[in-house]
N, C-alpha and C. Protein backbone atom coordinates (compact mmCIF):
# COMPACT_ATOMS: atom_id res chain seq x y z
N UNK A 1 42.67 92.98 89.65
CA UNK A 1 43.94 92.31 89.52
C UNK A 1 45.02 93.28 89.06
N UNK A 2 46.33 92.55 89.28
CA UNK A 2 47.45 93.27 88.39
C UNK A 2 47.68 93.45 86.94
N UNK A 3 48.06 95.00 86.25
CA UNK A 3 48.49 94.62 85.33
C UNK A 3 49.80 95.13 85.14
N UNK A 4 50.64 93.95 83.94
CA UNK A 4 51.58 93.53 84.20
C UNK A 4 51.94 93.99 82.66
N UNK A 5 51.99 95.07 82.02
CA UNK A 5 52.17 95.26 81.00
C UNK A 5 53.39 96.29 80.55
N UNK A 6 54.08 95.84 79.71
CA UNK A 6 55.91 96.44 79.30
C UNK A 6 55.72 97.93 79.35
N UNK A 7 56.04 98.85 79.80
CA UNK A 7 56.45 100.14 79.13
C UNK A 7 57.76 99.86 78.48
N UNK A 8 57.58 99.84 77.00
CA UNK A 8 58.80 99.44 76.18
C UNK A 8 59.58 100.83 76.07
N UNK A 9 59.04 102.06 75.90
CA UNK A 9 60.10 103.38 76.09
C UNK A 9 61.09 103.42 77.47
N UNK A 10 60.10 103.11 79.00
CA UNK A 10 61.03 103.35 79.51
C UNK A 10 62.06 102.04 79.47
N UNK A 11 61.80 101.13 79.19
CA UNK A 11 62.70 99.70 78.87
C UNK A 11 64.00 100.14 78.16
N UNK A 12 63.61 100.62 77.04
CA UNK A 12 65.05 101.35 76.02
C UNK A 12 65.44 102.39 76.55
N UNK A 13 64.95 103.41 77.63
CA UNK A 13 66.01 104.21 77.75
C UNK A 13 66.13 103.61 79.10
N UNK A 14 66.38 102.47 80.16
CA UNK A 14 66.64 102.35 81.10
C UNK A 14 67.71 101.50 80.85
N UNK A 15 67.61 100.80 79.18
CA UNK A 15 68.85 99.84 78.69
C UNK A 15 70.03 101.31 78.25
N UNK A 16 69.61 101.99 77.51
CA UNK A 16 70.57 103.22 77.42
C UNK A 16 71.38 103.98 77.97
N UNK A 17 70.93 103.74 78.86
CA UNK A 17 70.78 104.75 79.99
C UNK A 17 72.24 103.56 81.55
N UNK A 18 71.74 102.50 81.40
CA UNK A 18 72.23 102.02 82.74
C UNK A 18 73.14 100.95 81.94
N UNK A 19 73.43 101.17 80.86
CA UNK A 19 74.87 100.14 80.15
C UNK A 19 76.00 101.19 80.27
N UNK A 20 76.13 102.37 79.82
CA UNK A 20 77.09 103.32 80.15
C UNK A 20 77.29 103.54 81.67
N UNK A 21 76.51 103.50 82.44
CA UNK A 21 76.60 104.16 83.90
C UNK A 21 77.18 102.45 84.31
N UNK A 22 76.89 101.40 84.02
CA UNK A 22 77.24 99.87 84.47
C UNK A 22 78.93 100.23 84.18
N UNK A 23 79.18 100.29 82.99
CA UNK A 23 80.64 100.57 83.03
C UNK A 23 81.42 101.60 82.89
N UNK A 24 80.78 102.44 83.28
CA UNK A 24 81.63 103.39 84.04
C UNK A 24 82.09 103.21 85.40
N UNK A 25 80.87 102.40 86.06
CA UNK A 25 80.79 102.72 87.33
C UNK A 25 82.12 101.14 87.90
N UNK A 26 82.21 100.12 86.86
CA UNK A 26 83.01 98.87 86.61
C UNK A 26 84.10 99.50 86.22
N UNK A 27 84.78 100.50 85.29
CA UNK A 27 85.88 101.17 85.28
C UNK A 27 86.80 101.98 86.76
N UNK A 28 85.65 102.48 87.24
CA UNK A 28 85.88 103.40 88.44
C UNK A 28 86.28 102.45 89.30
N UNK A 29 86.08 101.31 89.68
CA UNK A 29 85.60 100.39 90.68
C UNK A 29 87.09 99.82 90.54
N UNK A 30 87.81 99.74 89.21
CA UNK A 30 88.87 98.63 88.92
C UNK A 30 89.97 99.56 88.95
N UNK A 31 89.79 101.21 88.70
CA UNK A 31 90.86 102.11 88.95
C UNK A 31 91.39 102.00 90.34
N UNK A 32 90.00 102.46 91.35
CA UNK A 32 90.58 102.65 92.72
C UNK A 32 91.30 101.47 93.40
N UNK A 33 90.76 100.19 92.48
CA UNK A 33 91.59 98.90 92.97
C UNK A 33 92.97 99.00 93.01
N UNK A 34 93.24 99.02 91.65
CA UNK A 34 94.59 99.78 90.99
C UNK A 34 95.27 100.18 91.91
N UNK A 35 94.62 101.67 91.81
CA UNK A 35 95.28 103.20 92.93
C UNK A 35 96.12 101.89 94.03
N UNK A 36 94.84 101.69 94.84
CA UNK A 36 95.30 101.44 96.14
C UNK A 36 96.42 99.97 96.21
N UNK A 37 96.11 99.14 95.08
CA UNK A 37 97.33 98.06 94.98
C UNK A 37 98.62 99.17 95.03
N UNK A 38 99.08 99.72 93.99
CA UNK A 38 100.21 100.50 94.00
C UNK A 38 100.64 101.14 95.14
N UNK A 39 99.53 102.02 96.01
CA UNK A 39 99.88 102.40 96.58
C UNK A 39 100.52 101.75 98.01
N UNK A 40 99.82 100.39 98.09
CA UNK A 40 100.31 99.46 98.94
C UNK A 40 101.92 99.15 98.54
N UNK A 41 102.18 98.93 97.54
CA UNK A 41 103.56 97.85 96.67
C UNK A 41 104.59 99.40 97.41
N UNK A 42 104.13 100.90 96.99
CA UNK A 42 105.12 101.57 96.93
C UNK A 42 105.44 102.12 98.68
N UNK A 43 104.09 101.58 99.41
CA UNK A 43 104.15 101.73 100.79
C UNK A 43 105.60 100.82 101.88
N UNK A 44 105.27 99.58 101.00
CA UNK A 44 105.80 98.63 101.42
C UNK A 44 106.92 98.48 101.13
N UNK A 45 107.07 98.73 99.90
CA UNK A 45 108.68 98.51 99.07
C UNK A 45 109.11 99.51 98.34
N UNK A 46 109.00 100.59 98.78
CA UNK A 46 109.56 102.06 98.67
C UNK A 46 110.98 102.22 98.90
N UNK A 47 111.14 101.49 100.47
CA UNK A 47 112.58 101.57 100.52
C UNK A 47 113.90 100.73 99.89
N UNK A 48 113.29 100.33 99.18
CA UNK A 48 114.15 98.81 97.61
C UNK A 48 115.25 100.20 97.34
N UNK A 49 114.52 100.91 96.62
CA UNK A 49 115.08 101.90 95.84
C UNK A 49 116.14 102.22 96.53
N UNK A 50 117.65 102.24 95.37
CA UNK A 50 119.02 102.73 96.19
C UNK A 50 119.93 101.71 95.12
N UNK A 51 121.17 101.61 95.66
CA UNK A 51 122.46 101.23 94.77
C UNK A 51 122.77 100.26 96.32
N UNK A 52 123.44 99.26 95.54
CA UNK A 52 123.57 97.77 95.68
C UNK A 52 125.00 97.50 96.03
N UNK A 53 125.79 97.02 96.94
CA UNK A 53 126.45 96.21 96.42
C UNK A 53 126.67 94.99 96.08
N UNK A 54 127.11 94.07 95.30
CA UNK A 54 126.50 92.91 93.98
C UNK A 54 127.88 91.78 95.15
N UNK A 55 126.82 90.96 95.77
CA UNK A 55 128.52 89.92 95.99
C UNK A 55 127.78 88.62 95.89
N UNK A 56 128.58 87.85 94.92
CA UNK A 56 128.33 86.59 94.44
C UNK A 56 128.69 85.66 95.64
N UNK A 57 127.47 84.55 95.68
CA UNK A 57 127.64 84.02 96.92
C UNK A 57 129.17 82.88 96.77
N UNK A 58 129.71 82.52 95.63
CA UNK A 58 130.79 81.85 96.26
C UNK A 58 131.93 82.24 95.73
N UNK A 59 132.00 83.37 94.93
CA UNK A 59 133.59 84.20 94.57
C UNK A 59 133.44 85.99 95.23
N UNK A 60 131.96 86.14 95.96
CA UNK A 60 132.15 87.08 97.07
C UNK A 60 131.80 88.49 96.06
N UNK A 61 132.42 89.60 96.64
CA UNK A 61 131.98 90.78 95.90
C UNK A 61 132.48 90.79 94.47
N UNK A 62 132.15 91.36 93.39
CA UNK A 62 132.19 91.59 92.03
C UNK A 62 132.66 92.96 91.67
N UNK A 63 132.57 93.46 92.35
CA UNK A 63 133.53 95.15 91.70
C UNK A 63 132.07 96.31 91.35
N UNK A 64 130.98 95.32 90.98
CA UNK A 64 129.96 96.13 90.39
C UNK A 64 128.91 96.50 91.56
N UNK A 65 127.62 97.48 90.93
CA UNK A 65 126.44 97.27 91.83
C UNK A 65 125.42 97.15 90.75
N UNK A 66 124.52 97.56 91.88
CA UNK A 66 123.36 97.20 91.18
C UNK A 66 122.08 98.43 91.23
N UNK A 67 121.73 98.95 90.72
CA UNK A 67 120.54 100.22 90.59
C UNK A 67 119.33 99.86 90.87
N UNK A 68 118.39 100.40 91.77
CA UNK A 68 117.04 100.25 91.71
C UNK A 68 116.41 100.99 92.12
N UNK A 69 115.65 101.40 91.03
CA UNK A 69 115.07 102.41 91.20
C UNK A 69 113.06 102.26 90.99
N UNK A 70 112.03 102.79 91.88
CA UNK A 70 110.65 102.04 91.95
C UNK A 70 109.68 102.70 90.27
N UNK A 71 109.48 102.14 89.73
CA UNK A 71 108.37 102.85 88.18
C UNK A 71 106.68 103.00 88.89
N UNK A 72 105.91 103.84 88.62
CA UNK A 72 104.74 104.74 88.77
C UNK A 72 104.14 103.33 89.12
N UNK A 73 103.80 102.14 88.40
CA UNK A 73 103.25 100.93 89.00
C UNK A 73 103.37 100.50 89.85
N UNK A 74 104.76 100.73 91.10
CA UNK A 74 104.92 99.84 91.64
C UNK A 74 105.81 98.73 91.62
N UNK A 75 106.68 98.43 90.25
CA UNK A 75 107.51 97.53 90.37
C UNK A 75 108.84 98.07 90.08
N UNK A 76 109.57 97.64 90.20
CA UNK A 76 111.29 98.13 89.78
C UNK A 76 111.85 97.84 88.63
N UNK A 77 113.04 99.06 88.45
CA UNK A 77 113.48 99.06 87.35
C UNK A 77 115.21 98.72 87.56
N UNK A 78 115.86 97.27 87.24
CA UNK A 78 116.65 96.80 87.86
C UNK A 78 117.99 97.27 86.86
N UNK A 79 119.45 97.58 87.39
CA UNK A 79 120.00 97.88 86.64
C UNK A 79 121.51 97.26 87.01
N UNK A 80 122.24 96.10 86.79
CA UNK A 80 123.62 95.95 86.84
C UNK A 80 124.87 96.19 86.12
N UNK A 81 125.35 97.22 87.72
CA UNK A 81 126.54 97.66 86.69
C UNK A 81 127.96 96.60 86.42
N UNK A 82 128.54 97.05 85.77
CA UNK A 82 130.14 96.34 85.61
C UNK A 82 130.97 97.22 86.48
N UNK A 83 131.72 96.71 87.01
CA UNK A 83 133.06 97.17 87.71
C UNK A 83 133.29 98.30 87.05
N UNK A 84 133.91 98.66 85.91
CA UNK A 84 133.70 99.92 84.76
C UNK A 84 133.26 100.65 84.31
N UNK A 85 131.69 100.60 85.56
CA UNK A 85 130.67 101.84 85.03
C UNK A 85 129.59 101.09 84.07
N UNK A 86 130.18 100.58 83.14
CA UNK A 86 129.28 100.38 82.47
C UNK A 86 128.12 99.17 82.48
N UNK A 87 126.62 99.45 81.76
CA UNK A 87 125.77 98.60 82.24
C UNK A 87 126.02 97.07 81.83
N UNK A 88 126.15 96.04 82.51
CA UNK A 88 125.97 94.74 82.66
C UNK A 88 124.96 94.26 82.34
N UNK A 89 124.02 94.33 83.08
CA UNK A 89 122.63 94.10 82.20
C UNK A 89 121.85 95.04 82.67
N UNK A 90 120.12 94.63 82.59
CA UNK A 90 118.90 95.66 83.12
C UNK A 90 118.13 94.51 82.73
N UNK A 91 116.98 95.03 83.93
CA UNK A 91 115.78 93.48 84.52
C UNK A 91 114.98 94.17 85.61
N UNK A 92 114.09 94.21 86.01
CA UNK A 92 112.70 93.90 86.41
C UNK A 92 112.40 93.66 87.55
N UNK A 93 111.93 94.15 88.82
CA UNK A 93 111.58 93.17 89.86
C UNK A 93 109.85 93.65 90.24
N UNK A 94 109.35 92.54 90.35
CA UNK A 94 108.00 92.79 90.67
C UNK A 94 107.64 91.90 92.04
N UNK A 95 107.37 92.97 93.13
CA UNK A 95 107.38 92.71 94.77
C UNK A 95 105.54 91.81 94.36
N UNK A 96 105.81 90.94 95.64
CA UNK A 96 104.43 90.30 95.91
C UNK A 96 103.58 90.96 96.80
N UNK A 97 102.08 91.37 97.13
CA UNK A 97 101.39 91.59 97.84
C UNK A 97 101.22 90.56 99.08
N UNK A 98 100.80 89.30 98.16
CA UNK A 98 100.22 88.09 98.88
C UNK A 98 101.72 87.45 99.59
N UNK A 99 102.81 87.34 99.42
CA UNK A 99 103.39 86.85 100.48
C UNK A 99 104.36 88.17 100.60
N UNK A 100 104.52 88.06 101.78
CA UNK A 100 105.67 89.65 101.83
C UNK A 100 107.06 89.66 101.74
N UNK A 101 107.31 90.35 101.20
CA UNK A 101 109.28 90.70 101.00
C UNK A 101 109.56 89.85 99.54
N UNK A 102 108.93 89.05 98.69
CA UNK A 102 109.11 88.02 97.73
C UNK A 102 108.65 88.67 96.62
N UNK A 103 110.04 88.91 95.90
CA UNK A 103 109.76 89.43 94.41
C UNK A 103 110.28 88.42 93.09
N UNK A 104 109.50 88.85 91.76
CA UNK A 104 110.21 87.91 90.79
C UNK A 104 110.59 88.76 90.04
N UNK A 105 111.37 88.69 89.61
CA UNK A 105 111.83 89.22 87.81
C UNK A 105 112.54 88.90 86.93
N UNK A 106 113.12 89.52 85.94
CA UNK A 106 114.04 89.09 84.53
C UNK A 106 115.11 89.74 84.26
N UNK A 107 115.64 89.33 83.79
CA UNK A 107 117.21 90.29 83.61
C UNK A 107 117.17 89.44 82.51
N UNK A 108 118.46 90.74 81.61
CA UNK A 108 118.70 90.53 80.32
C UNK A 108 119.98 91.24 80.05
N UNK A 109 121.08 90.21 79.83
CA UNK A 109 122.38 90.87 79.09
C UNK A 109 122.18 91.73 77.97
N UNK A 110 123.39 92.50 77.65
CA UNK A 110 123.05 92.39 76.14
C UNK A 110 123.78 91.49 75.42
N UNK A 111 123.08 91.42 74.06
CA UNK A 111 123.62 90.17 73.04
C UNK A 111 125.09 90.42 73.15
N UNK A 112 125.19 89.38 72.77
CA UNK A 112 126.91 88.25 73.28
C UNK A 112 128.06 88.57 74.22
N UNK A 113 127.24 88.51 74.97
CA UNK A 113 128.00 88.07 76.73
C UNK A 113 127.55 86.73 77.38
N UNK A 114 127.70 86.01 76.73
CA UNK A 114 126.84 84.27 76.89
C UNK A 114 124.96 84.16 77.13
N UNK A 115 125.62 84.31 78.71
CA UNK A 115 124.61 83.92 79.27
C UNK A 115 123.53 85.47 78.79
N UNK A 116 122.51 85.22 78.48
CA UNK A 116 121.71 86.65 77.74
C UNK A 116 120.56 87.05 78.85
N UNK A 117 119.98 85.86 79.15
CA UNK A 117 118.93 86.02 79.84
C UNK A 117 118.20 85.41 80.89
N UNK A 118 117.43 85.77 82.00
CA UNK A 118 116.95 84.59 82.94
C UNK A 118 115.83 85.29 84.06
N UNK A 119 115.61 84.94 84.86
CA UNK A 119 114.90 84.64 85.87
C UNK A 119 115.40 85.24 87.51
N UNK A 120 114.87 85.95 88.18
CA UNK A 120 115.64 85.71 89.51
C UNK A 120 114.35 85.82 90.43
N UNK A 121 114.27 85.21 91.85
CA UNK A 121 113.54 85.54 92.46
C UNK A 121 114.21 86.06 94.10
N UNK A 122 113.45 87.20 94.37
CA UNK A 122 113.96 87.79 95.50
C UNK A 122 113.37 87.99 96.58
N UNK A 123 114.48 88.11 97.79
CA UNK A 123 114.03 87.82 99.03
C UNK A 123 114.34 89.04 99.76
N UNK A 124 113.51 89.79 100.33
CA UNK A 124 113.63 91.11 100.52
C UNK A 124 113.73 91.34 102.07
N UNK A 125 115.00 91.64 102.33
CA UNK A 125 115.20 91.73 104.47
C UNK A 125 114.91 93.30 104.57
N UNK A 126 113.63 93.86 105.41
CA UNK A 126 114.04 95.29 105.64
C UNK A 126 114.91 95.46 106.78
N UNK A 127 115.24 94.37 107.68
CA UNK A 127 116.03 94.72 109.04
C UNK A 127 117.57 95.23 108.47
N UNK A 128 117.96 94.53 107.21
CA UNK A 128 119.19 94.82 106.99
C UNK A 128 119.24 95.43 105.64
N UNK A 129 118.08 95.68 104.82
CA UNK A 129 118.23 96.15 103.73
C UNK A 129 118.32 95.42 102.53
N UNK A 130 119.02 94.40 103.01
CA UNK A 130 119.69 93.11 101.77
C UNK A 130 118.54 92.61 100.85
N UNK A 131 119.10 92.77 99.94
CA UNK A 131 118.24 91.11 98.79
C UNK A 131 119.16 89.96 98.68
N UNK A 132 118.20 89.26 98.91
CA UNK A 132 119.27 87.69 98.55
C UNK A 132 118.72 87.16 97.10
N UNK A 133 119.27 87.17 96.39
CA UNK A 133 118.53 86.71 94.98
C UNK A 133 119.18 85.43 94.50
N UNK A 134 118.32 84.50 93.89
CA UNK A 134 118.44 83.53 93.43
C UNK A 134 118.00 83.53 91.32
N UNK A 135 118.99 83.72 90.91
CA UNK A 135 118.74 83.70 89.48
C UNK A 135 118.80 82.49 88.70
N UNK A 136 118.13 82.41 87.67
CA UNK A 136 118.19 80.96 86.82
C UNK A 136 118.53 81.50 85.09
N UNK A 137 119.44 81.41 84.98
CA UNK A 137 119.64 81.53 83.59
C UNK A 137 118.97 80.41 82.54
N UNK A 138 117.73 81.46 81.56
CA UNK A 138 116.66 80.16 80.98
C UNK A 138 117.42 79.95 79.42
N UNK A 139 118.48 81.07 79.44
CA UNK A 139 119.04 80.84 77.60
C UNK A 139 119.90 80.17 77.67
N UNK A 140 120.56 79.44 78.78
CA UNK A 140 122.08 78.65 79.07
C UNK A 140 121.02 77.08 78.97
N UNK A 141 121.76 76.60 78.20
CA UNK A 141 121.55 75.31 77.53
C UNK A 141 122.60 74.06 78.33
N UNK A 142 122.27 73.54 79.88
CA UNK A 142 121.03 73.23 80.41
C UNK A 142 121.41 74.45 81.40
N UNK A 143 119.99 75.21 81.79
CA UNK A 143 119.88 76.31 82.57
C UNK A 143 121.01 75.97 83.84
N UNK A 144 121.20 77.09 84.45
CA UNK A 144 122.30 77.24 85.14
C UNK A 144 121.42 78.65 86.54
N UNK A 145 121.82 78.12 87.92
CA UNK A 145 121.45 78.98 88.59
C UNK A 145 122.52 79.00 89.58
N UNK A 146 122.37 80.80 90.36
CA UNK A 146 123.09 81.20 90.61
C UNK A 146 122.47 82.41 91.82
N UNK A 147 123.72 82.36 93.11
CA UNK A 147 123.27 83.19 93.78
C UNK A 147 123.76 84.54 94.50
N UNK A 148 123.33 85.47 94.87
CA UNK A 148 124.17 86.64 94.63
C UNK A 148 123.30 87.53 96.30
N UNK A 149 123.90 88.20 97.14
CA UNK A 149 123.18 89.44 97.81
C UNK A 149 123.64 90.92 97.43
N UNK A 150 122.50 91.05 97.47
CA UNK A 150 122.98 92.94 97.21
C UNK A 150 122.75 93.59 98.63
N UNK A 151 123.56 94.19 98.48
CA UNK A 151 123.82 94.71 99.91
C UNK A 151 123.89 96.40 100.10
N UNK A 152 122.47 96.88 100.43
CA UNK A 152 122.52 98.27 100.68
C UNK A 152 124.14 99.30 100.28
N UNK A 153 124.55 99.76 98.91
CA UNK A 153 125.70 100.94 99.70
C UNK A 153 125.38 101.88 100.89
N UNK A 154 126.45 102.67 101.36
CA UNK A 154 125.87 103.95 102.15
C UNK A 154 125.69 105.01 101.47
N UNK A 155 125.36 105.73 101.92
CA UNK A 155 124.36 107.43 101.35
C UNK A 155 125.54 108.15 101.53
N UNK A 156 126.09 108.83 100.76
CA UNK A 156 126.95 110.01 101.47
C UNK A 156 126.05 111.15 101.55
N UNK A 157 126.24 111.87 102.27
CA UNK A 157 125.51 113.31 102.29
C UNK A 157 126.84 114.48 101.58
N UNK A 158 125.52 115.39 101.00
CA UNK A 158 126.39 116.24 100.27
C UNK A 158 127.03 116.93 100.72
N UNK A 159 128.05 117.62 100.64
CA UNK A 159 129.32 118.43 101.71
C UNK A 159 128.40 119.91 101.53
């Protein structure tokens, strides 16, 4: 007959031994996931990145733009200017995998310019470049939404 009896040494070093290599090999596994998400987001929505012009959908252009520029993850780093150069706010956009061209993010005034903070979600055209964004201001007491396209500037080339 069989016998069916423990080698308890190699038992402990096969537990020793294959708990480190289990997660390492579960680390490795969740990096290249990673890698290749990003590398999809920055494949896809690489061309976001650029300066804006900001026109409110029912009093039209605003004087300002808007900055965006892509961060090492994959999502954007959103920046509105004032007519004056100076920053208006800064906010966030994070592009979707699962449905395409559809991003969400946050924007944030700085303290006391009313409205402080909110929500926008965006709709991303590559035929024309445009975002159409739909924002919800969540600190305006009762929230208040609002809609705006940014509209590719042009590139000058350097003389």
């Amino acid at each position: 007959m069989f016998s069916f009896a423990t080698n308890w040494p190699d038992q402990i070093v096969g537990f020793f031994v294959g708990i480190p290599v289990g997660v390492l090999a579960n680390w490795t596994w969740a990096h290249l996931i990673r890698k290749a998400h990003i590398k999809k987001l920055q494949n896809w929505y690489g061309a976001i990145s650029g300066s804006y012009e900001n026109i409110h959908d029912k009093h039209g252009p605003t004087g300002g733009w808007i900055q965006i520029s892509q961060n090492p993850d994959g999502s954007f780093t959103v920046i509105g200017m004032h007519i004056n150069g100076k920053i208006d706010w800064t906010g966030d956009i994070h592009m979707s995998l699962r449905t395409r061209n559809i991003g969400v993010g946050h924007y944030r005034h700085p303290r006391g310019l009313g409205i402080e903070h909110g929500v926008q979600t965006v709709n991303y055209y590559p035929e024309t470049g445009e975002l159409h964004v739909r924002g919800r201001s969540t600190s305006a007491n009762p929230e208040t939404q609002f809609f705006h396209t940014w509209r590719p500037l042009p590139h000058y080339a350097e003389a």
